[in-house]
C-alpha atoms as a PDB file:
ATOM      1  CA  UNK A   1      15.079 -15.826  -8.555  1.00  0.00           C
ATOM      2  CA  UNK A   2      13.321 -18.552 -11.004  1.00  0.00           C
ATOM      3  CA  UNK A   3      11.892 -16.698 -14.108  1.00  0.00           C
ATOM      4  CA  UNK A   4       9.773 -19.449 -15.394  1.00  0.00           C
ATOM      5  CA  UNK A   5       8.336 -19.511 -11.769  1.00  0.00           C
ATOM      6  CA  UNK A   6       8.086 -15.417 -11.488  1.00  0.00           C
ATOM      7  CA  UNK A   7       6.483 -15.670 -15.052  1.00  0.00           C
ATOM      8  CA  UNK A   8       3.459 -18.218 -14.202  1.00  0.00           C
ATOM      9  CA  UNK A   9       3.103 -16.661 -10.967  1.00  0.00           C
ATOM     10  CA  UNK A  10       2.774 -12.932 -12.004  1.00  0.00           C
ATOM     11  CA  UNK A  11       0.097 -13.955 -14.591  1.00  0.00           C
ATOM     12  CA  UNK A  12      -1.896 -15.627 -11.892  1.00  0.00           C
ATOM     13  CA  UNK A  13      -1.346 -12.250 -10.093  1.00  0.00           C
ATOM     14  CA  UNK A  14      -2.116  -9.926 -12.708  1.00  0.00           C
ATOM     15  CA  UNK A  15      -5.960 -10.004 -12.349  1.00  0.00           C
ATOM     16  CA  UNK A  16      -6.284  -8.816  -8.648  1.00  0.00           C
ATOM     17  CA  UNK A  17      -3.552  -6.250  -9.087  1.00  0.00           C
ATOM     18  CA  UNK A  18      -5.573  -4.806 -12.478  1.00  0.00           C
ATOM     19  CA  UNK A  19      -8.611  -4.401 -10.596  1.00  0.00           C
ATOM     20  CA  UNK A  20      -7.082  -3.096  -7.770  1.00  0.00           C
ATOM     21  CA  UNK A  21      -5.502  -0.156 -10.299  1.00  0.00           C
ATOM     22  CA  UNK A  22      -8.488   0.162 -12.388  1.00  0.00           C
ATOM     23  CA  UNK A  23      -9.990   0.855  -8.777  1.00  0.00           C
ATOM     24  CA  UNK A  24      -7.553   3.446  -7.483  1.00  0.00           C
ATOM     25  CA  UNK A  25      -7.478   5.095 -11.203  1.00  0.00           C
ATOM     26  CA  UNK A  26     -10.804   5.676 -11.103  1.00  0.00           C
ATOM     27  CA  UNK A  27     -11.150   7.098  -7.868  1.00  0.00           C
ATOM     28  CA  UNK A  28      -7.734   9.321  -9.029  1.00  0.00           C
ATOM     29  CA  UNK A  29      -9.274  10.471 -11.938  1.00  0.00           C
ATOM     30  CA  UNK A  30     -12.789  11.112  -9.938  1.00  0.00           C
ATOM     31  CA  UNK A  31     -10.965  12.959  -7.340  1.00  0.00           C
ATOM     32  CA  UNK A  32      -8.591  15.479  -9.769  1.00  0.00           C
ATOM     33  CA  UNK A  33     -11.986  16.449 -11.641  1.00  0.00           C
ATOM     34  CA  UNK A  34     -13.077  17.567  -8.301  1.00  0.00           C
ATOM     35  CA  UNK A  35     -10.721  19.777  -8.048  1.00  0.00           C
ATOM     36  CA  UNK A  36     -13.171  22.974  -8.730  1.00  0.00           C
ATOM     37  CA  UNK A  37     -13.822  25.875  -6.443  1.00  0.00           C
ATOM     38  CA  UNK A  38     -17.285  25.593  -6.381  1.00  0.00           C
ATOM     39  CA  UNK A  39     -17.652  22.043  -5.565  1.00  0.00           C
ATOM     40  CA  UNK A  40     -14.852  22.873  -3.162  1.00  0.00           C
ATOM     41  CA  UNK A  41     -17.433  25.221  -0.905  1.00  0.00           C
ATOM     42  CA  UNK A  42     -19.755  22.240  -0.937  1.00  0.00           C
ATOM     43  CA  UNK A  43     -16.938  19.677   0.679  1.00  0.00           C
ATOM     44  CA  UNK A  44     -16.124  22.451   2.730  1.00  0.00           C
ATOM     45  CA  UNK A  45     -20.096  22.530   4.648  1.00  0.00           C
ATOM     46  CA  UNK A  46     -19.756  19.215   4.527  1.00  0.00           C
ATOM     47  CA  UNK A  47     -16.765  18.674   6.741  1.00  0.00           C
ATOM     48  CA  UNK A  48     -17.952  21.290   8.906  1.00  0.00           C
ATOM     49  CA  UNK A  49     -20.929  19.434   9.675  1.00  0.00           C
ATOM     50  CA  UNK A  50     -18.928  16.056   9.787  1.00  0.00           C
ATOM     51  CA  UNK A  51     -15.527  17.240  10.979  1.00  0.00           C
ATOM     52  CA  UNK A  52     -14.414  14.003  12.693  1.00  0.00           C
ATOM     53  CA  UNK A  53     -15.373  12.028   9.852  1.00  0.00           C
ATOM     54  CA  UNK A  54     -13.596  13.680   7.287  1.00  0.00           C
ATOM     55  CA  UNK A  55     -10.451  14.089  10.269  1.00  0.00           C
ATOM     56  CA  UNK A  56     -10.590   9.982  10.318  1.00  0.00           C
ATOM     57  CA  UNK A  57     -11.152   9.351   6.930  1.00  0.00           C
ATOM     58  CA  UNK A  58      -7.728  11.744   6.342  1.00  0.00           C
ATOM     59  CA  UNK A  59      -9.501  14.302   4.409  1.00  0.00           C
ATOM     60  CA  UNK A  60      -9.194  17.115   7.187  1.00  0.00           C
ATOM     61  CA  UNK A  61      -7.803  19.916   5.169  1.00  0.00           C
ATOM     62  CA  UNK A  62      -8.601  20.370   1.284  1.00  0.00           C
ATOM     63  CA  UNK A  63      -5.459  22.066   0.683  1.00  0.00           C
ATOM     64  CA  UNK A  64      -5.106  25.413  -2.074  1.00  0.00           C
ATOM     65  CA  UNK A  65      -3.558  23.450  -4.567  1.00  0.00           C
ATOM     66  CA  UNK A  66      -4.399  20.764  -6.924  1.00  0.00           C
ATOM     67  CA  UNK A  67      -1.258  18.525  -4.742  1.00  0.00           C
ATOM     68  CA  UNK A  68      -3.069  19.257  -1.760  1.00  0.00           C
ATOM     69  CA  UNK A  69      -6.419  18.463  -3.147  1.00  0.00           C
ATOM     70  CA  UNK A  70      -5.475  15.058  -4.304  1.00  0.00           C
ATOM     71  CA  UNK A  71      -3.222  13.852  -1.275  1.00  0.00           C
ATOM     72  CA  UNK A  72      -5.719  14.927   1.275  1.00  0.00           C
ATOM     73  CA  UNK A  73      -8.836  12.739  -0.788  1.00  0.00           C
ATOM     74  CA  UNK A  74      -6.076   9.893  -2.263  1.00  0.00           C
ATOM     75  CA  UNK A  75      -3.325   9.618  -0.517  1.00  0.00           C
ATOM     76  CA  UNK A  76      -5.106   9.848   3.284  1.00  0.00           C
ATOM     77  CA  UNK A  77      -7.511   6.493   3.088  1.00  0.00           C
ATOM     78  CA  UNK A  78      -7.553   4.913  -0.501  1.00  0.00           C
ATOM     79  CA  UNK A  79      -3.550   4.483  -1.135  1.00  0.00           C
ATOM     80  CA  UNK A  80      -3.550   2.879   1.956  1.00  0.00           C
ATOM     81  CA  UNK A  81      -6.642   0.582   2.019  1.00  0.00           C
ATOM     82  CA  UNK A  82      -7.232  -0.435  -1.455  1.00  0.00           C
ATOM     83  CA  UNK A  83      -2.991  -1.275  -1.839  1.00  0.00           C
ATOM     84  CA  UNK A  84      -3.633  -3.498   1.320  1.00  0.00           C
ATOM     85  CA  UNK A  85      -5.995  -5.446  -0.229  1.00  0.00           C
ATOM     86  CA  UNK A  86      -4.018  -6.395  -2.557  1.00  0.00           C
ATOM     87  CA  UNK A  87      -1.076  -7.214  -0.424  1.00  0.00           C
ATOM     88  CA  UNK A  88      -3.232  -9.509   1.440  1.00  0.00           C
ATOM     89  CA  UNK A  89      -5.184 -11.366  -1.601  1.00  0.00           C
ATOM     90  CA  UNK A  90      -1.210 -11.829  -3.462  1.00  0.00           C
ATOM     91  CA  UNK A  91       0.664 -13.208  -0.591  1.00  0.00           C
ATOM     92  CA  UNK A  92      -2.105 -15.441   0.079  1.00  0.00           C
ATOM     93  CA  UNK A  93      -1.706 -16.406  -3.245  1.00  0.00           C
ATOM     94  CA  UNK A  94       1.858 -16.376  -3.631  1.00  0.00           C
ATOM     95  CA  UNK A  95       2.186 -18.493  -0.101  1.00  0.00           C
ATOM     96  CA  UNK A  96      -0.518 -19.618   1.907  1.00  0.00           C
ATOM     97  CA  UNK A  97      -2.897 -21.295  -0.896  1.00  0.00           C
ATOM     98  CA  UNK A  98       0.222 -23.235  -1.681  1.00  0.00           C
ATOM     99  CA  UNK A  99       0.939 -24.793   1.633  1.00  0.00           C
ATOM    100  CA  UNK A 100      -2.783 -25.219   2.225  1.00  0.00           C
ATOM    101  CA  UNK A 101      -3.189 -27.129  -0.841  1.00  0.00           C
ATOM    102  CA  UNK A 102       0.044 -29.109  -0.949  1.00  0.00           C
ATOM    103  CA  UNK A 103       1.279 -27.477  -4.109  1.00  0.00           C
ATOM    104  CA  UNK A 104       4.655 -26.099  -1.899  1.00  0.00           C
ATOM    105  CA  UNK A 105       5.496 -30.092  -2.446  1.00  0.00           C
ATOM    106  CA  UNK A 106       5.857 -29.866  -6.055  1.00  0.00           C
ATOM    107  CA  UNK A 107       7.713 -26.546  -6.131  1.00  0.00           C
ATOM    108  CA  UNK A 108      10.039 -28.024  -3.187  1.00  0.00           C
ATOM    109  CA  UNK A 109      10.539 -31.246  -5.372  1.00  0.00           C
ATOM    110  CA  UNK A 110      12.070 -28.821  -7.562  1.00  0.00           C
ATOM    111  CA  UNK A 111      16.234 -28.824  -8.180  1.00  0.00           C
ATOM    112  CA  UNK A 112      16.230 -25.332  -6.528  1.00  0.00           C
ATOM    113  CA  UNK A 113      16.385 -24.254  -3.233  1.00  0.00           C
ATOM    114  CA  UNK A 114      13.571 -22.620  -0.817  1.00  0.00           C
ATOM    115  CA  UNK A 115      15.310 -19.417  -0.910  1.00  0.00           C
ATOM    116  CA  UNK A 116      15.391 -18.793  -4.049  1.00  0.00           C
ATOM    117  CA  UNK A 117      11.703 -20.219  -4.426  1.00  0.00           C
ATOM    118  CA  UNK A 118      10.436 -17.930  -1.688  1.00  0.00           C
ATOM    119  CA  UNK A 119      12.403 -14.874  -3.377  1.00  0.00           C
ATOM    120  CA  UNK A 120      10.425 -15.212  -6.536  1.00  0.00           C
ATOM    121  CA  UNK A 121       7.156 -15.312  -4.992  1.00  0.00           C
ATOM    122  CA  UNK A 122       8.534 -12.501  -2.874  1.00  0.00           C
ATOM    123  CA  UNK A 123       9.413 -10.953  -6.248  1.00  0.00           C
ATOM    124  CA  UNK A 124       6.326 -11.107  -7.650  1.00  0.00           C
ATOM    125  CA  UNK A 125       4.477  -9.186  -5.103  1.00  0.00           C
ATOM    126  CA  UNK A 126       6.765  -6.452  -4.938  1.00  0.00           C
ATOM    127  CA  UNK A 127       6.673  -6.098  -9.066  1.00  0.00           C
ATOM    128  CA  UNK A 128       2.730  -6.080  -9.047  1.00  0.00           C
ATOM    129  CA  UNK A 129       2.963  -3.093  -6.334  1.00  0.00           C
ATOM    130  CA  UNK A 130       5.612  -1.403  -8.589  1.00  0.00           C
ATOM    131  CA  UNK A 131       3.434  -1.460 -11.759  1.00  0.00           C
ATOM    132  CA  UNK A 132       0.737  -0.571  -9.743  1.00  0.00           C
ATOM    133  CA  UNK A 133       2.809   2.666  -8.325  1.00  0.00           C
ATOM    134  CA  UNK A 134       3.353   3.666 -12.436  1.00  0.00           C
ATOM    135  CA  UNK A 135       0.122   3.011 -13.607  1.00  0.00           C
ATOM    136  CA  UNK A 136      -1.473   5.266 -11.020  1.00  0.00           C
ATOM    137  CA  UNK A 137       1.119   7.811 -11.231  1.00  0.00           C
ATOM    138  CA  UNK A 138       0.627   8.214 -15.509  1.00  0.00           C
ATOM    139  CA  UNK A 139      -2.603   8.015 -14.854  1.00  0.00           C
ATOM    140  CA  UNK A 140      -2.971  10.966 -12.104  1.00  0.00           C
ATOM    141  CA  UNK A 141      -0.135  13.076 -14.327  1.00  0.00           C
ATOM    142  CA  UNK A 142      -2.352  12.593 -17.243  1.00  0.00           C
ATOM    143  CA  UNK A 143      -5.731  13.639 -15.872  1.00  0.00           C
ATOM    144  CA  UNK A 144      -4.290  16.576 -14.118  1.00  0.00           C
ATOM    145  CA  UNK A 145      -2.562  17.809 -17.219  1.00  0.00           C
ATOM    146  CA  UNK A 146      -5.885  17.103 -19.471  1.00  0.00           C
ATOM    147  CA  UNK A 147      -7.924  18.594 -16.811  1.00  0.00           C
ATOM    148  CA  UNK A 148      -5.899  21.281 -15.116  1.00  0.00           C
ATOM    149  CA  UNK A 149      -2.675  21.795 -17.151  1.00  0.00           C
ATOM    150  CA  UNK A 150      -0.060  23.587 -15.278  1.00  0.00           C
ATOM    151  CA  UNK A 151      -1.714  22.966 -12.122  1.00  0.00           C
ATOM    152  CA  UNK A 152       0.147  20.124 -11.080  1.00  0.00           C
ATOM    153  CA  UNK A 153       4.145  19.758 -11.087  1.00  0.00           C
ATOM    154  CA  UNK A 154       5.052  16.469 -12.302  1.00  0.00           C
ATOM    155  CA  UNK A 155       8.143  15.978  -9.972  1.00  0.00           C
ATOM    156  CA  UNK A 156       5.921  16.681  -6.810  1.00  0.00           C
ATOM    157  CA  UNK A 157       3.723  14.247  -7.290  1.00  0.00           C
ATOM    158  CA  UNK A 158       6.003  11.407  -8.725  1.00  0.00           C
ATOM    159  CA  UNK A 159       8.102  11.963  -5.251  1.00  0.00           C
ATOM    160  CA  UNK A 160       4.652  11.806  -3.336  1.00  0.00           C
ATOM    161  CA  UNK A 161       4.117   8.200  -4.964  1.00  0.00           C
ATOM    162  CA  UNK A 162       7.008   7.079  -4.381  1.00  0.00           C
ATOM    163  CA  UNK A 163       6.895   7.508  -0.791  1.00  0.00           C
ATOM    164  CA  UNK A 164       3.538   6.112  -0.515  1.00  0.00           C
ATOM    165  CA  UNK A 165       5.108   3.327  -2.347  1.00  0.00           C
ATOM    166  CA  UNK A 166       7.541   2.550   0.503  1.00  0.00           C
ATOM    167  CA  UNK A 167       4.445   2.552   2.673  1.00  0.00           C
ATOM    168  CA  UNK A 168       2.906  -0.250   0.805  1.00  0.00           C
ATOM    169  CA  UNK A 169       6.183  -1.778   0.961  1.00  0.00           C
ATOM    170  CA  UNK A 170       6.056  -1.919   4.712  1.00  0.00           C
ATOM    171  CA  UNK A 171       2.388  -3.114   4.887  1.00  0.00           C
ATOM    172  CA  UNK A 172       2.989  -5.903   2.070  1.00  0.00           C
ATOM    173  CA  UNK A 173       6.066  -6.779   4.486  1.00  0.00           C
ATOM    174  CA  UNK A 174       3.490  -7.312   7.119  1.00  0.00           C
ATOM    175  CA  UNK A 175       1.740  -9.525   5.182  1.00  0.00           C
ATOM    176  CA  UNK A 176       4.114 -11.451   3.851  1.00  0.00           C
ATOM    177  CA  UNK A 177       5.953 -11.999   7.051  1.00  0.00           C
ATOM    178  CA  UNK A 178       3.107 -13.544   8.613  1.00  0.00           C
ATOM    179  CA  UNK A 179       2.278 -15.978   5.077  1.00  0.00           C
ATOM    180  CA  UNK A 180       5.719 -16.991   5.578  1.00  0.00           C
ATOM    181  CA  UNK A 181       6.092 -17.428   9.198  1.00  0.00           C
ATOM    182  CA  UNK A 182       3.060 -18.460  10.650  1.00  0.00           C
ATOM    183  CA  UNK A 183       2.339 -22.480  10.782  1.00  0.00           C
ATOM    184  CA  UNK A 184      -1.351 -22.219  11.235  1.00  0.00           C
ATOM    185  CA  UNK A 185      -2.889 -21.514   7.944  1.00  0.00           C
ATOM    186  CA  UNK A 186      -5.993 -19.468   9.087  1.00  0.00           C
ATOM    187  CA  UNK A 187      -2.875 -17.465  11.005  1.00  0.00           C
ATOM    188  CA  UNK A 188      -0.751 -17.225   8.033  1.00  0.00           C
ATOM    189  CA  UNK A 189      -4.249 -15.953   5.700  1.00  0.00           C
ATOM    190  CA  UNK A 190      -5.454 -13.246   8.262  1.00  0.00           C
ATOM    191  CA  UNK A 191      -2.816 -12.099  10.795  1.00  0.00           C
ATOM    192  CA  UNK A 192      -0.337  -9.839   8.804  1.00  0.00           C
ATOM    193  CA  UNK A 193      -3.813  -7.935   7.355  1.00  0.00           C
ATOM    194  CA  UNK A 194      -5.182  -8.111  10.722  1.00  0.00           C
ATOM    195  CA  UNK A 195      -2.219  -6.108  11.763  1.00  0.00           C
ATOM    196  CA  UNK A 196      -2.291  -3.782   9.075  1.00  0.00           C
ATOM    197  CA  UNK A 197      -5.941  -3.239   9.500  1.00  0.00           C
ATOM    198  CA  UNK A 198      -5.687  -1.992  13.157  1.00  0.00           C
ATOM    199  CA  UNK A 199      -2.979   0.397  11.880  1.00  0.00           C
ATOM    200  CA  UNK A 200      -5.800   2.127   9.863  1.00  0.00           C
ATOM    201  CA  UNK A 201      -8.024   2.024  12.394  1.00  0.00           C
ATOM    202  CA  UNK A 202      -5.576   3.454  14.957  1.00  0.00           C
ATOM    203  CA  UNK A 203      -4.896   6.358  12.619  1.00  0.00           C
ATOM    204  CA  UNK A 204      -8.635   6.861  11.734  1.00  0.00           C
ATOM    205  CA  UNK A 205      -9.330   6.692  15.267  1.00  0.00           C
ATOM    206  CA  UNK A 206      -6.780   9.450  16.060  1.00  0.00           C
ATOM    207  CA  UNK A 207      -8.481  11.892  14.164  1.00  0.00           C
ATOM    208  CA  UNK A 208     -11.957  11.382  16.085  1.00  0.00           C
ATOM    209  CA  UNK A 209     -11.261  13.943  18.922  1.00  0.00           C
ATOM    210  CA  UNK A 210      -8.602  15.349  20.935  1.00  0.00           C
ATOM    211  CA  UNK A 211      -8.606  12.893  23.452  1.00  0.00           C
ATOM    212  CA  UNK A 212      -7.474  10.185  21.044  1.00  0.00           C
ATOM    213  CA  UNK A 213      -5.126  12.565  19.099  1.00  0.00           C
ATOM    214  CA  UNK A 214      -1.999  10.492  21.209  1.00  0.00           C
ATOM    215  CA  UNK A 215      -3.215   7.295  18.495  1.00  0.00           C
ATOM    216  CA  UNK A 216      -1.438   8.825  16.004  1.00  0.00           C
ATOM    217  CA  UNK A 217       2.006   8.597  17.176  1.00  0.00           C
ATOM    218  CA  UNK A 218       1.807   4.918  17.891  1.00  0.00           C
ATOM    219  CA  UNK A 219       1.269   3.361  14.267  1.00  0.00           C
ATOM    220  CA  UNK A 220       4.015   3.372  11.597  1.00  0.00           C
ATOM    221  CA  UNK A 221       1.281   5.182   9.416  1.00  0.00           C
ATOM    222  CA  UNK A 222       2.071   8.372  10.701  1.00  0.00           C
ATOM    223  CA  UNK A 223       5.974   8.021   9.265  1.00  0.00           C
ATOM    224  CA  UNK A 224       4.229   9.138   5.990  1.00  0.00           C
ATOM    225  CA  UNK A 225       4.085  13.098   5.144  1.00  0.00           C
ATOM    226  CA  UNK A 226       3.267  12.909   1.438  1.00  0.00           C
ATOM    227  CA  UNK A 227       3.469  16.891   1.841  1.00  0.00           C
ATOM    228  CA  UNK A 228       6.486  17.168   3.539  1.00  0.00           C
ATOM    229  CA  UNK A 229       8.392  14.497   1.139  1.00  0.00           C
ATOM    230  CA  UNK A 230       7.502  16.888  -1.304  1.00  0.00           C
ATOM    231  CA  UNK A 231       8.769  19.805   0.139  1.00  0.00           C
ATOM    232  CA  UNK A 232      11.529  18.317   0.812  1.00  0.00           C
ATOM    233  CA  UNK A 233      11.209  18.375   4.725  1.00  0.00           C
ATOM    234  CA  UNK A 234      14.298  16.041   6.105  1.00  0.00           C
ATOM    235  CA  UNK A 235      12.175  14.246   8.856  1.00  0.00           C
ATOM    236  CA  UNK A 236       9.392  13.383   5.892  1.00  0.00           C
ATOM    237  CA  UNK A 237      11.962  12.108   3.939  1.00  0.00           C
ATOM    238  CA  UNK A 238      13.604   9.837   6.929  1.00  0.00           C
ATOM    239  CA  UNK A 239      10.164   8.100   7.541  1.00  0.00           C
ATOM    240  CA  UNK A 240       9.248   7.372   4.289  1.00  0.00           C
ATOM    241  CA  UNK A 241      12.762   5.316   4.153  1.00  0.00           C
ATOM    242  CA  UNK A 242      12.062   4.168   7.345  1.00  0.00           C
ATOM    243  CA  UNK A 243       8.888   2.845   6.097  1.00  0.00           C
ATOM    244  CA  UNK A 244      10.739   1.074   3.207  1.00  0.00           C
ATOM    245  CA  UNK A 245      13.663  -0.298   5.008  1.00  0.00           C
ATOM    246  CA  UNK A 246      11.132  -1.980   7.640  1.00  0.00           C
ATOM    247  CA  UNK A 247       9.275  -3.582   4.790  1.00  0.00           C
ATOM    248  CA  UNK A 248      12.225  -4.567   2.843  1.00  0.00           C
ATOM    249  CA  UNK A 249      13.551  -6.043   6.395  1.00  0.00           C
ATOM    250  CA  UNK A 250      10.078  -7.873   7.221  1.00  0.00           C
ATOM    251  CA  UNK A 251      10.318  -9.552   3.495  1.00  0.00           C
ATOM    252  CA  UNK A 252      13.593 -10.721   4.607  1.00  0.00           C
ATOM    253  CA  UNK A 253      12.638 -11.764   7.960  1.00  0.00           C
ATOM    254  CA  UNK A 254       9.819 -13.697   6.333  1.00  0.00           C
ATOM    255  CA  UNK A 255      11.874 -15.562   3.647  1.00  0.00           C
ATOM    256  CA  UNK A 256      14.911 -16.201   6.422  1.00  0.00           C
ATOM    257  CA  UNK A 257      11.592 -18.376   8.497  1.00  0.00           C
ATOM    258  CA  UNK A 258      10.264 -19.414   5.487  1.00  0.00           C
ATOM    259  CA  UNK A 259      13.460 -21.622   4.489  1.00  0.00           C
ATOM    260  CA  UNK A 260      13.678 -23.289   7.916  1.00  0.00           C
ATOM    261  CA  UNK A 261      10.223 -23.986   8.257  1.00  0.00           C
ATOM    262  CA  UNK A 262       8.964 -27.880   8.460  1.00  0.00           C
ATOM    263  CA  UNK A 263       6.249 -27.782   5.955  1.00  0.00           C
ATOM    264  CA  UNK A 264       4.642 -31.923   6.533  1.00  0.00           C
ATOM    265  CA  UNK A 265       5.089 -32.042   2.791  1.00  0.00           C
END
């Protein structure tokens, strides 16, 4: 890794991923003060009367418990989709705005070589996810225990993130993979989010009716069982890590092509 390079490009990074956390905290913090029994009657008649939206939107079952409450609304749809984003706007950042503007030629001028180059950028990406991960996480722990102290066990829902971490891990890898890999630069911008997008819609679109129920065991979405990492259910466990050691293989996968590729510059 190059530090000076990791340093100027994380604070080039830091904006997105701050509004991308103020984002998710607020909807956290919205989402734990909803946790009330009377406003939970009123979500209830309203999935009744939209039962495949809430099914697609992952917000089937409202759960007895503060945990449930906020995986079902947080962890179904926003910790996927708003994390994505992010993925997608950094390793453009971090990758394709650099061959598209020629930059790459200045950093490859540099005495170092691509790997290392590529592995800070890679580095970067993966450190604004990880403060993203702990902000959220203080910030749900905090508003639980000011709101609903004792409601929530810390442990739980630390474990939760961090298997919804290894998600976003697999869905930056994505993204990355095809920044890196991927000569055409509208390819390299849009292809590794277009993939990641029809994963979402796959899963939303298994939750429509029964006869599309089958979607949901063909996208790596599924491997995540916030509920069942918590519990400590082994095959939750195993596809959380799955979901982590794809994404830590795609990053590598993406770097290998990265190295070999023949930039014009």
């Amino acid at each position: 890794m190059i530090l000076p390079l990791f340093r100027h490009e994380l604070r080039s990074c830091l904006l997105p991923t701050a509004i991308i956390a103020a984002v998710v905290i607020l909807y956290a913090c919205v989402i734990i003060g909803m946790y009330d029994p009377a406003l939970g009657e009123s979500l209830a008649l309203m999935r009744d009367a939209m039962p495949e939206l809430f099914v697609a939107f992952g917000m089937a079952d409202q759960g007895t418990t503060l945990l449930e409450f906020v995986v079902n609304y947080l962890h179904g749809f926003l910790l996927v989709v708003f994390p994505l984003v992010l993925a997608a706007v950094l390793a453009n950042r971090l990758v394709v705005r650099h061959v598209e503007r020629g930059s790459i030629a200045y950093l490859l001028a540099q005495p170092v070589g691509r790997a290392r180059l590529i592995a800070s950028q890679a580095g970067v990406l993966i450190f604004c996810l990880v403060l993203l991960a702990t902000v959220l996480t203080v910030f749900e722990l905090a508003a639980a225990y000011i709101m609903f102290p004792g409601e929530l066990v810390a442990s739980d829902l630390v474990v939760i993130n961090v298997a919804t971490f290894c998600l976003w891990v697999f869905l930056s890898g994505v993204c990355w993979a095809g920044a890196c890999a991927l000569p055409n630069v509208p390819a390299a911008r849009w292809v590794g989010v277009a993939v990641c997008a029809l994963f979402v819609l796959v899963q939303m679109l298994s939750g429509v009716g029964n006869e599309l129920a089958w979607l949901a065991d063909v996208t790596p979405l599924s491997l995540l069982d916030p509920l069942g990492v918590a519990s400590g259910e082994f095959g939750a466990l195993a596809g959380a890590t799955a979901l982590g050691v794809s994404g830590a293989a795609l990053f590598v996968l993406g770097t290998a092509v990265f190295t070999r590729r023949d930039l014009s510059v």
